[in-house]
N, C-alpha and C. Protein backbone atom coordinates (compact mmCIF):
# COMPACT_ATOMS: atom_id res chain seq x y z
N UNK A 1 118.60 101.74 90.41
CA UNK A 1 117.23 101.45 90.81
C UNK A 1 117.10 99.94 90.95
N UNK A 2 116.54 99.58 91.77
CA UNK A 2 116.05 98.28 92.33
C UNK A 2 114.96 97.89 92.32
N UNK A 3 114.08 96.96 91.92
CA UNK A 3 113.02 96.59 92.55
C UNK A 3 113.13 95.32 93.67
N UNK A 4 112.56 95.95 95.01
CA UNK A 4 112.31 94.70 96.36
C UNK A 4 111.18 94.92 96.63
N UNK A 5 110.79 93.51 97.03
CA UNK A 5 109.94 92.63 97.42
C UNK A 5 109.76 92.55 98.99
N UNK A 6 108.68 93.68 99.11
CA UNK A 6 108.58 93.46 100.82
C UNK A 6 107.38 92.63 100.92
N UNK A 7 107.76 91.75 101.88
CA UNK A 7 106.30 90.75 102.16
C UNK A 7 106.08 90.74 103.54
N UNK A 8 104.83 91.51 103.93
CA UNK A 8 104.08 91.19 105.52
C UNK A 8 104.20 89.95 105.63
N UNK A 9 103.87 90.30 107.49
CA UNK A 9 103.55 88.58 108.03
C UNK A 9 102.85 88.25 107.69
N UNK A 10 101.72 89.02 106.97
CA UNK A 10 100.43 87.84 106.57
C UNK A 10 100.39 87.34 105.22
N UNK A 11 101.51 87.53 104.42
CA UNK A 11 101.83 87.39 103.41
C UNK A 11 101.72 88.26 102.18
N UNK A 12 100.85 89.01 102.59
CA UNK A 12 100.64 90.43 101.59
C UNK A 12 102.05 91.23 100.85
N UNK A 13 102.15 90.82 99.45
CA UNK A 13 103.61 91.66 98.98
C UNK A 13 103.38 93.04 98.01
N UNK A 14 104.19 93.73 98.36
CA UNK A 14 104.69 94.73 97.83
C UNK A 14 105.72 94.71 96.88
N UNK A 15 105.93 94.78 95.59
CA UNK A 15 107.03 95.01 94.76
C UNK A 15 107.04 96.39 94.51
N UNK A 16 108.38 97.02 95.03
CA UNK A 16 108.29 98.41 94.68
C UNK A 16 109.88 99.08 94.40
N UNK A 17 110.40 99.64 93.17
CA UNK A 17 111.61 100.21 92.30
C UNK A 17 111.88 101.35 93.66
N UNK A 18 113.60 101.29 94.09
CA UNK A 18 113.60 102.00 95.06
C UNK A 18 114.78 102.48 94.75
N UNK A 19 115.44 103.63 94.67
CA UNK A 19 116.40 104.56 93.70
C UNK A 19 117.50 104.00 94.74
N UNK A 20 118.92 104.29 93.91
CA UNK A 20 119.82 103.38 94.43
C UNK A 20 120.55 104.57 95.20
N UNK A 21 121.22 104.93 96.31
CA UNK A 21 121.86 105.29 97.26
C UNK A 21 120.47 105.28 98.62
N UNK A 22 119.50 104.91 98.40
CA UNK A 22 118.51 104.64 99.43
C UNK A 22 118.75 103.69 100.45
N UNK A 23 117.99 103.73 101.22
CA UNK A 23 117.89 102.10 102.19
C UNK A 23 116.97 101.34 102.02
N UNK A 24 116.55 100.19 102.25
CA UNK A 24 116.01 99.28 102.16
C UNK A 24 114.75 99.88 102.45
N UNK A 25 114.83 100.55 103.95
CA UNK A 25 114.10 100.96 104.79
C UNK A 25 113.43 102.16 104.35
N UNK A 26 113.92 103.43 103.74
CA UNK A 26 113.99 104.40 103.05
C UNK A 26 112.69 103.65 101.84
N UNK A 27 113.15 103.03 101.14
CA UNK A 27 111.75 102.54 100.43
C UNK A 27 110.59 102.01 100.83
N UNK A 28 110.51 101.53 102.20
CA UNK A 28 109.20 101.18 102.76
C UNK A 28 108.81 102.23 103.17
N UNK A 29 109.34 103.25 103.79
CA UNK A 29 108.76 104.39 104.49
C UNK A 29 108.41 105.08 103.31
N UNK A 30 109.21 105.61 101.86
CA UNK A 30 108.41 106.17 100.54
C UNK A 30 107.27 105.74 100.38
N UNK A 31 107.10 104.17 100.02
CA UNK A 31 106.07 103.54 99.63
C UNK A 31 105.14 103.12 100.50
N UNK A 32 105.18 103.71 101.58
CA UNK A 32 104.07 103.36 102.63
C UNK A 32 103.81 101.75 102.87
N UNK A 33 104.84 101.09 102.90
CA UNK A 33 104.55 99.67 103.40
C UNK A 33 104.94 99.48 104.59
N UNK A 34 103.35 98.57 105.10
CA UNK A 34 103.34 98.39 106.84
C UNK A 34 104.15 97.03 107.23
N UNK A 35 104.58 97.99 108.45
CA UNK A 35 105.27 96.50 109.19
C UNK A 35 106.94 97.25 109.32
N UNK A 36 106.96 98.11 108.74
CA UNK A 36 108.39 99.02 109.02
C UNK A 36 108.21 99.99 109.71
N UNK A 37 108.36 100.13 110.99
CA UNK A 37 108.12 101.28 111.38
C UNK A 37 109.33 102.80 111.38
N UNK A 38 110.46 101.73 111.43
CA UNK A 38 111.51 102.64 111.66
C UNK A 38 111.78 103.94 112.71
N UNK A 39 111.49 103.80 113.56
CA UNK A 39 111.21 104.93 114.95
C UNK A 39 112.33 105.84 114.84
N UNK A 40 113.23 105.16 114.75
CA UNK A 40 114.98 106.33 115.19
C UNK A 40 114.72 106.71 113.67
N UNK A 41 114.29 106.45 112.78
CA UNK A 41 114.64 107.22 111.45
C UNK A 41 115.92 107.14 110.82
N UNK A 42 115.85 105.63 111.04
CA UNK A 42 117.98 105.70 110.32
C UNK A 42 119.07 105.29 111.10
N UNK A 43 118.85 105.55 111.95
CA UNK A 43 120.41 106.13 112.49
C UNK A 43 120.13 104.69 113.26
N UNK A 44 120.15 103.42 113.19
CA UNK A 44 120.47 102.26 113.88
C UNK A 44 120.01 102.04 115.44
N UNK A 45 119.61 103.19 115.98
CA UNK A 45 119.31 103.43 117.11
C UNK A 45 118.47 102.16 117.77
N UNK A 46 117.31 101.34 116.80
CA UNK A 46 115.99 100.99 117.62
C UNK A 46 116.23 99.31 116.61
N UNK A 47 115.09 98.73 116.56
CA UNK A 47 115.03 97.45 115.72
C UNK A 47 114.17 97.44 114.91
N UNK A 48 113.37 98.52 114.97
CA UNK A 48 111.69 98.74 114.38
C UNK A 48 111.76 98.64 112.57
N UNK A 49 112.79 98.50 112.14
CA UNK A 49 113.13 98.54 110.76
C UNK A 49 113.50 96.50 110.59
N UNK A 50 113.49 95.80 111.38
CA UNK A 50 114.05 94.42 111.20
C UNK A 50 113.24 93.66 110.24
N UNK A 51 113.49 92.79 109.85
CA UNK A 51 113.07 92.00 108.75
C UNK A 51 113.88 90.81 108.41
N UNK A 52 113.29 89.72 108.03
CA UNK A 52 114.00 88.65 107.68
C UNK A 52 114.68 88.60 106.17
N UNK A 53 115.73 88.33 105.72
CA UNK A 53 116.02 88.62 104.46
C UNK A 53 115.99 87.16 103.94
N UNK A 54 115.28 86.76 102.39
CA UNK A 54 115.01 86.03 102.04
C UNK A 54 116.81 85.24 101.88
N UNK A 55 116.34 83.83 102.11
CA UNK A 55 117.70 83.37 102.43
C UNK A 55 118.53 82.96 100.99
N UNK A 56 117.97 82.95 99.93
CA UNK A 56 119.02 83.36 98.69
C UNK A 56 119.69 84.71 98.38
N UNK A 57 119.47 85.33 99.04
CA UNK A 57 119.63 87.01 99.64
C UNK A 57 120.98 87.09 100.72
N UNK A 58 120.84 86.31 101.50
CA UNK A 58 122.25 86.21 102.54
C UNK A 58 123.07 86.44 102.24
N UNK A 59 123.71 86.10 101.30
CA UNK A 59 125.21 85.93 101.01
C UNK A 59 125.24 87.34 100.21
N UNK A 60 124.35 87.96 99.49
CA UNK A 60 124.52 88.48 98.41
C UNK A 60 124.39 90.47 99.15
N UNK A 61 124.15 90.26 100.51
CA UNK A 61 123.99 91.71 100.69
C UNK A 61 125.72 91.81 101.42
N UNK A 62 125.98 92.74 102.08
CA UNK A 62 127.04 93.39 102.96
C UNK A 62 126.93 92.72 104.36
N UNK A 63 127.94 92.48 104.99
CA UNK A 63 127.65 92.07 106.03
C UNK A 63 127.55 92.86 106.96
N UNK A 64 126.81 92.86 107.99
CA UNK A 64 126.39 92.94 108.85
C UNK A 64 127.76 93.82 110.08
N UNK A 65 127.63 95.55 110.37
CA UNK A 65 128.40 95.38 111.08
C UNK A 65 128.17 95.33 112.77
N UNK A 66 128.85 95.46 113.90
CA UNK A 66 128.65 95.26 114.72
C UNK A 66 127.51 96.41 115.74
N UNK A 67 127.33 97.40 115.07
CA UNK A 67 126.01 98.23 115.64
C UNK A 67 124.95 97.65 115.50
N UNK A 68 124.60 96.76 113.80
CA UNK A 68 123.32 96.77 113.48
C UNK A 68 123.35 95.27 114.15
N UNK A 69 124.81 94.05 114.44
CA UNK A 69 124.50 93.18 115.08
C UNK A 69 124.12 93.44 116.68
N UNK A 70 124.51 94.56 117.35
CA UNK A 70 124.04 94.85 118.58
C UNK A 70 122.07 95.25 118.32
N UNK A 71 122.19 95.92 117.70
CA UNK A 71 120.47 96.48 117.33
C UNK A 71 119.75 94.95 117.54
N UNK A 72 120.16 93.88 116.82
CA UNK A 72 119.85 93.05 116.11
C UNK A 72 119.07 92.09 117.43
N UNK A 73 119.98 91.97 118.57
CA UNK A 73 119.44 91.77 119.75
C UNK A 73 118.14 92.26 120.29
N UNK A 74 118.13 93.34 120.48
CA UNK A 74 116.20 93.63 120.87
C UNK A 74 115.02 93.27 119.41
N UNK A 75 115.48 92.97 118.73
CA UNK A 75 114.46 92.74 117.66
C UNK A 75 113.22 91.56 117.72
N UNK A 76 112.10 91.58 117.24
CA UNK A 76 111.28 90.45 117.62
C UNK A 76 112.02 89.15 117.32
N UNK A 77 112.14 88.10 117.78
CA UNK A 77 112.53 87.18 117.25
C UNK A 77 113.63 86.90 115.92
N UNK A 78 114.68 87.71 116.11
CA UNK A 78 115.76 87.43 115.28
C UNK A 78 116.41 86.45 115.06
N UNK A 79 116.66 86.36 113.89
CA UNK A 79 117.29 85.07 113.12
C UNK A 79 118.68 85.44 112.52
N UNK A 80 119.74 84.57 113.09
CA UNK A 80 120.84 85.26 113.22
C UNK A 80 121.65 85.28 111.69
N UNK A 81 120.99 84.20 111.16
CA UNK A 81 121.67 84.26 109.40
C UNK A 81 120.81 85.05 108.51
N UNK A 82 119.08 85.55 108.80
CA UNK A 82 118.29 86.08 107.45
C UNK A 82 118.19 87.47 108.43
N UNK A 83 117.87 88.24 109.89
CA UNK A 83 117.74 88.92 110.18
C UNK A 83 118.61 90.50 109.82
N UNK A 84 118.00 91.35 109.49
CA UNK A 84 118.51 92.73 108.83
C UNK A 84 117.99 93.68 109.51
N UNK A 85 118.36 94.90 109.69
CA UNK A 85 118.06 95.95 109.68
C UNK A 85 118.05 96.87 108.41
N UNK A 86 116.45 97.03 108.11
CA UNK A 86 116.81 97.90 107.11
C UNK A 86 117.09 98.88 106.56
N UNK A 87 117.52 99.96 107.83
CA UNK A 87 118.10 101.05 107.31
C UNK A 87 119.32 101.22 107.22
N UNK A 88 120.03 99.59 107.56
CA UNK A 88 121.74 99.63 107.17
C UNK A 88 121.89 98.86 106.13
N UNK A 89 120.93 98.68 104.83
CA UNK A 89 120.71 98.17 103.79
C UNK A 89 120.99 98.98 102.90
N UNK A 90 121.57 99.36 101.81
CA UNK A 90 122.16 100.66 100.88
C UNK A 90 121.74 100.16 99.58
N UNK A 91 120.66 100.50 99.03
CA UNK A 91 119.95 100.36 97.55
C UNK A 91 121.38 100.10 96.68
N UNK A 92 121.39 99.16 96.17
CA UNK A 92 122.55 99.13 94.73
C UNK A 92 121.90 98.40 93.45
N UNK A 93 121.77 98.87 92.35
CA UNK A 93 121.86 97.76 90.79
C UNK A 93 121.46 96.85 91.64
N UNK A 94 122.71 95.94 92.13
CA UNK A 94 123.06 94.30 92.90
C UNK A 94 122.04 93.60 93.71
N UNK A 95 121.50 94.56 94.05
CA UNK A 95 119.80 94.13 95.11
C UNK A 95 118.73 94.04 94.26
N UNK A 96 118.48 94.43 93.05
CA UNK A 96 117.32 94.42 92.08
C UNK A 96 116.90 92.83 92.20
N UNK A 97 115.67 92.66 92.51
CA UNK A 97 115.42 91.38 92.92
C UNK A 97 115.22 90.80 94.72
N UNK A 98 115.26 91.79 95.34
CA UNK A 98 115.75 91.61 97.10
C UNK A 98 114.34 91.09 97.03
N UNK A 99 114.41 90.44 98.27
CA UNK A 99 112.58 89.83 98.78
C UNK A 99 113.24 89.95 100.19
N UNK A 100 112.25 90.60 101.10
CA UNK A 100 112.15 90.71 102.55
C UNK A 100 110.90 90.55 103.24
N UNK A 101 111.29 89.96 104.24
CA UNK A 101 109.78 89.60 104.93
C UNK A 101 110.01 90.03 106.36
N UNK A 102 108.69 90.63 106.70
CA UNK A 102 108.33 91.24 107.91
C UNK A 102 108.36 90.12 109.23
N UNK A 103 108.80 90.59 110.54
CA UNK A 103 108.20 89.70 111.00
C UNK A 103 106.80 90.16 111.81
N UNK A 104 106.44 89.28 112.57
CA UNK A 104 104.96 89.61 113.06
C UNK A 104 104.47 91.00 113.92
N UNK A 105 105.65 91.53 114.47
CA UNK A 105 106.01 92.76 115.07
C UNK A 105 107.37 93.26 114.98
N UNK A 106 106.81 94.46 115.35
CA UNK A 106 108.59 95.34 115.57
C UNK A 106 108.33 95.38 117.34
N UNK A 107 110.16 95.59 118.02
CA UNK A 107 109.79 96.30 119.13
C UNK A 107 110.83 97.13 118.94
């Protein structure tokens, strides 16, 4: 179990414990926090799950493989070192502490 820190664009945060074989994404859609829409439901398909990952956070998740860096391209305004997709994010112990921030839209 984890607790992350989702923060809207308008700064509004959410701290919410999200069971560990989950996704990042998987816990915003439980906990009803806006600004994730997640359209494909998982499967990497869309960008609607993107988010900036707080940049003491970078180093410390999985990297990035080349689907979710293709996804990563249609996303609002992606940032090529904090930008994530969060349904290729995998809840572990190791994330307890994550902070993510929305950006101003999904497309």
């Amino acid at each position: 179990m984890a607790k992350i820190t989702y923060i809207e664009h308008n700064g509004k945060e959410h701290v919410v414990e999200v069971a560990n074989g989950l996704t990042v994404m998987e816990g915003a859609r439980d906990n009803n926090i806006p600004g994730i829409e997640a359209d494909c439901g998982g499967a990497c398909a869309c960008s609607t799950c993107h988010v900036y990952v707080d940049g003491s956070w970078v180093d410390k998740l999985p990297a990035k493989d080349a689907m979710e860096e293709d996804m990563l391209d249609f996303a609002w305004e992606p940032d090529t070192l904090k930008s994530r997709l969060t349904c290729q994010v995998k809840v572990t112990d190791e994330l307890d502490g994550l902070i993510v921030r929305m950006p101003e839209k999904q497309i």
